[in-house]
N, C-alpha and C. Protein backbone atom coordinates (compact mmCIF):
# COMPACT_ATOMS: atom_id res chain seq x y z
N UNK A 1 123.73 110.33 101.37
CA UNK A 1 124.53 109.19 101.02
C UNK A 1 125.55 109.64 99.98
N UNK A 2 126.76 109.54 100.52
CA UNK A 2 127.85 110.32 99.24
C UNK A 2 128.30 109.12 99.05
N UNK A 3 128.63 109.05 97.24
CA UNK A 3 129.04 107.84 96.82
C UNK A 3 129.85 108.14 96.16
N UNK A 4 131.15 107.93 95.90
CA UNK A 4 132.07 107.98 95.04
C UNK A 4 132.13 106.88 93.62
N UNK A 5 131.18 107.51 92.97
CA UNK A 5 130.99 106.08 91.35
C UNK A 5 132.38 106.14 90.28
N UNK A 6 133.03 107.73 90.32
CA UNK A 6 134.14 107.53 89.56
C UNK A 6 135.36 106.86 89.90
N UNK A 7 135.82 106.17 91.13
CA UNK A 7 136.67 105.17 91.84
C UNK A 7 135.97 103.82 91.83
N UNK A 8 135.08 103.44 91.08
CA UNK A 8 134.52 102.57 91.31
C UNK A 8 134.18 101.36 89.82
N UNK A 9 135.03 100.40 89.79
CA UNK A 9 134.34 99.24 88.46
C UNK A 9 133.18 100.19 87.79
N UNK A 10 132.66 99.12 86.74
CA UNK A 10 131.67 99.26 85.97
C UNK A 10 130.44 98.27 87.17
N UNK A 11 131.01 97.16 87.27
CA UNK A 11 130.05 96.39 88.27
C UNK A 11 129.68 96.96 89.79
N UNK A 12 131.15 97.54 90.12
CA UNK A 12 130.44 98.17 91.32
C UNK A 12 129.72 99.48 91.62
N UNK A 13 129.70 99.83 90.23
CA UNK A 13 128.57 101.33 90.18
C UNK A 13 127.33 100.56 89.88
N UNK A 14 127.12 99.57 89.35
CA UNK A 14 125.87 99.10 88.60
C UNK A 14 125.37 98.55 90.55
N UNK A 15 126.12 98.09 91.20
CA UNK A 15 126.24 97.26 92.43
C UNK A 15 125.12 98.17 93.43
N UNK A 16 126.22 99.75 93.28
CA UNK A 16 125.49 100.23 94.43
C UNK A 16 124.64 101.24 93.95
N UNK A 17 124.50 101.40 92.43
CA UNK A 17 123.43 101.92 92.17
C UNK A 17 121.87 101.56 92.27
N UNK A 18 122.25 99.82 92.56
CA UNK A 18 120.88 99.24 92.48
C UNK A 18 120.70 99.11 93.85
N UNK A 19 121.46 98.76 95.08
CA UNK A 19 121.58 99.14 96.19
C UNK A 19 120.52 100.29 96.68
N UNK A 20 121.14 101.40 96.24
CA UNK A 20 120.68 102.67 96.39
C UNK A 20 119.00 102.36 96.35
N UNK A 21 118.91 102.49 94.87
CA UNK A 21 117.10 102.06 94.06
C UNK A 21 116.54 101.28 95.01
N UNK A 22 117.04 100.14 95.59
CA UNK A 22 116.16 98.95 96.40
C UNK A 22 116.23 99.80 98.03
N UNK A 23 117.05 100.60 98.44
CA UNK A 23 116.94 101.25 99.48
C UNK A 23 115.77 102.42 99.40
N UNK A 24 116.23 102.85 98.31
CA UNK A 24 115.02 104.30 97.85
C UNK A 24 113.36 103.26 98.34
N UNK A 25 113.25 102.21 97.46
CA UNK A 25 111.87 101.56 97.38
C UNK A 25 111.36 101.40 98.68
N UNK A 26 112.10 101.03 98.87
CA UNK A 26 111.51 100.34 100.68
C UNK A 26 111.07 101.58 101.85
N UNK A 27 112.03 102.46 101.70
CA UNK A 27 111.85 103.66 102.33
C UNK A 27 110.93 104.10 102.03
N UNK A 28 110.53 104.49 100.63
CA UNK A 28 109.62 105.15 100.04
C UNK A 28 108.14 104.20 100.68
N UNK A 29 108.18 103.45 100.50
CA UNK A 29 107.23 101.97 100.29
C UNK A 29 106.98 102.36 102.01
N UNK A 30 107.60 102.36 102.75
CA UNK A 30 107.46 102.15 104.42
C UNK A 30 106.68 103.49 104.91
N UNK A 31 107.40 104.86 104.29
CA UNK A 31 107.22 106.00 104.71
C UNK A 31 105.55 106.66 103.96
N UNK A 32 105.96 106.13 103.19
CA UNK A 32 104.52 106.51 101.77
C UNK A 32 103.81 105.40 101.56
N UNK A 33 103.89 104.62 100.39
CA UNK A 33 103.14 103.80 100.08
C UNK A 33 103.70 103.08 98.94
N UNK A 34 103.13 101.91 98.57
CA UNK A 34 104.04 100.86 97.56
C UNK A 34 103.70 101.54 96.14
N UNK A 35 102.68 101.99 96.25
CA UNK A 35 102.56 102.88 94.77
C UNK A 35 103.22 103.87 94.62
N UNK A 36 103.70 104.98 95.27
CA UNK A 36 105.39 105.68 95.55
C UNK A 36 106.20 105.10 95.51
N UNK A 37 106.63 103.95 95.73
CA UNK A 37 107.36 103.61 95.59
C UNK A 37 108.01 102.79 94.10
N UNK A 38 106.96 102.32 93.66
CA UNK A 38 106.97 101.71 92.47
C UNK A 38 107.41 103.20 91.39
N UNK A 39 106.35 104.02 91.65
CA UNK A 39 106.88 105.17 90.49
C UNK A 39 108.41 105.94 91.21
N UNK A 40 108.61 105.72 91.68
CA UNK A 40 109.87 105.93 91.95
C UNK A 40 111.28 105.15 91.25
N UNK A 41 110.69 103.96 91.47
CA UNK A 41 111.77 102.75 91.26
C UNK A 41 112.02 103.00 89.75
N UNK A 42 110.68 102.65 89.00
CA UNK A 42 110.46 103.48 87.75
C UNK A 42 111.18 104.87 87.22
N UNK A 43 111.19 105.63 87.91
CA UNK A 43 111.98 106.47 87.42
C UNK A 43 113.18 106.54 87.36
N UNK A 44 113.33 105.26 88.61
CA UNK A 44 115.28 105.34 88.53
C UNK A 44 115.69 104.46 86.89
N UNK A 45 114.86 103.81 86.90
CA UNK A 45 115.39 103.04 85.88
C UNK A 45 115.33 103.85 84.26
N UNK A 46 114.09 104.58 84.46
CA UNK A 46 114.23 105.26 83.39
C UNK A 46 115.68 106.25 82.97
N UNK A 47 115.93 106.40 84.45
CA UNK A 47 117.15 107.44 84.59
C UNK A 47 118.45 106.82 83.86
N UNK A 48 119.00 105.52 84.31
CA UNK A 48 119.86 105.07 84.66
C UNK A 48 119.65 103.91 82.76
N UNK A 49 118.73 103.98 82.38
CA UNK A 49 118.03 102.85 81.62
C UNK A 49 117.82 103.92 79.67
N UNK A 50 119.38 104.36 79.49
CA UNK A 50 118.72 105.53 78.46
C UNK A 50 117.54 105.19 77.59
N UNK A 51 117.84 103.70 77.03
CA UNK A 51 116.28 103.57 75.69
C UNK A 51 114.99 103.60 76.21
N UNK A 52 115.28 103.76 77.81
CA UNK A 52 113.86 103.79 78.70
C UNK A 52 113.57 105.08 79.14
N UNK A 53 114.07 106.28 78.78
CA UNK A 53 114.18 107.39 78.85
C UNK A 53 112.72 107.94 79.11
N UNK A 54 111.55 107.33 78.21
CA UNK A 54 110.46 107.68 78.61
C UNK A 54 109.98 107.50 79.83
N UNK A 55 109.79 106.00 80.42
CA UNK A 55 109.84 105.65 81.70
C UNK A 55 110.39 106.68 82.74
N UNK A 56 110.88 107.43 82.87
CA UNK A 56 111.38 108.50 83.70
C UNK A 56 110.19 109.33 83.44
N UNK A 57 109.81 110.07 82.60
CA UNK A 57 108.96 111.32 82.12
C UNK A 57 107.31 110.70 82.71
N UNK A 58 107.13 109.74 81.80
CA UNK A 58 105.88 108.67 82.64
C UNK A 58 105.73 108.74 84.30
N UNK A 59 106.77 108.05 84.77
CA UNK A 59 106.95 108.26 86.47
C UNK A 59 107.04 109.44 86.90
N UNK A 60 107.66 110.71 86.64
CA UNK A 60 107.84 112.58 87.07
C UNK A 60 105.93 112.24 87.10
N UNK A 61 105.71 112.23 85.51
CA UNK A 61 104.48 112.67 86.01
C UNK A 61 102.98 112.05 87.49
N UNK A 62 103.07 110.64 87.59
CA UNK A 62 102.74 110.10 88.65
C UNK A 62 102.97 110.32 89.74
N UNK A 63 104.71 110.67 89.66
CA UNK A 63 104.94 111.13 91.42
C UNK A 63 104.41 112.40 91.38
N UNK A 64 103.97 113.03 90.96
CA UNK A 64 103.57 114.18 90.56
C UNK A 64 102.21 114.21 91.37
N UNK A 65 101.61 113.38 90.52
CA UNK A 65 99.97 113.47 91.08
C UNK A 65 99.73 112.63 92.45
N UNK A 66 100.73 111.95 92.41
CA UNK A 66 100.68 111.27 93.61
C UNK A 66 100.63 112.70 95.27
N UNK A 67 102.23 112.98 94.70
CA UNK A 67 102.39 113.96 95.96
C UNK A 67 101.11 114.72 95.67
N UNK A 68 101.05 115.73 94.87
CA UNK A 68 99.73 116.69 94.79
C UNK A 68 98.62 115.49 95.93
N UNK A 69 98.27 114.54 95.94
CA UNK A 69 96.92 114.22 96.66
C UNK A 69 97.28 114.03 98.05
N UNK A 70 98.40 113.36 97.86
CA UNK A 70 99.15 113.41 99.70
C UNK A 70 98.87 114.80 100.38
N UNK A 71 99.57 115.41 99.49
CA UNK A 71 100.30 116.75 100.25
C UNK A 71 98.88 116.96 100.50
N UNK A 72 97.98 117.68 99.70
CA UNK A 72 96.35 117.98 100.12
C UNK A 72 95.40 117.17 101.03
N UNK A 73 95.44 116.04 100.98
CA UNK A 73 95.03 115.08 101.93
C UNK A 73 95.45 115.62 103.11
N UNK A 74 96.82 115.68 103.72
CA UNK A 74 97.10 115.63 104.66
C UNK A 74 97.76 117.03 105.39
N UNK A 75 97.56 117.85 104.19
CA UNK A 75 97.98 119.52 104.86
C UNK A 75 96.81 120.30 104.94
N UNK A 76 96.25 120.07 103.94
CA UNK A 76 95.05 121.26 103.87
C UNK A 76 93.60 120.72 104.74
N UNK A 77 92.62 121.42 105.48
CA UNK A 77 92.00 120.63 106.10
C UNK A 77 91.03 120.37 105.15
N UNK A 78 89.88 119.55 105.41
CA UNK A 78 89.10 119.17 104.45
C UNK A 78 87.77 120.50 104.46
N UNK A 79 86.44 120.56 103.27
CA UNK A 79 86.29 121.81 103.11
C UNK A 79 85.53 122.01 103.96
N UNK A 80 85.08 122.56 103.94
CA UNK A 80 83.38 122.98 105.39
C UNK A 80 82.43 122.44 104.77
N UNK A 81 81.22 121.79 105.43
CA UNK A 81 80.09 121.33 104.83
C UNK A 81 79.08 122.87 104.96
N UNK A 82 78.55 123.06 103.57
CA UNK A 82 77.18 123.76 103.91
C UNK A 82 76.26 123.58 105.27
N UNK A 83 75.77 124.64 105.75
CA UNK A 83 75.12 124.30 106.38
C UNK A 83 73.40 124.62 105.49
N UNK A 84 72.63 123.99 106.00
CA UNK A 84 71.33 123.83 105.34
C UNK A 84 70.56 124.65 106.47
């Protein structure tokens, strides 16, 4: 998605920046799950949100652990059972 924000108002960057975020969520939300999606959304705002600056660092780390359990869940096979 190429966006040109420097031709663009103050309102219409704020416009399609939130655009963007509510597109990110849903995708995320449809493809993954609403809890990806939420730490996502979260991070945009932290991004975009400077005195919320933490909120970004908070969310890195969630999507973080999030992917780590996906990715293993669903790439690696699960372990061998002992046999007795």
């Amino acid at each position: 998605m190429a966006i040109q924000f420097k031709s663009q108002s103050d309102i219409g960057k704020s416009l399609t920046r939130s655009k963007m975020i509510l597109y990110e969520f849903f995708e995320k939300w449809h493809y993954f799950s609403l809890e990806l999606a939420v730490y996502n959304t979260v991070w945009w705002i932290g991004n975009y949100c400077h005195p919320l600056v933490k909120l970004q660092f908070w969310a890195k780390d969630r999507i973080t652990i999030y992917m780590d359990k996906y990715l293993n869940n669903s790439i690696l096979p699960p372990p061998n059972q002992p046999h007795h």
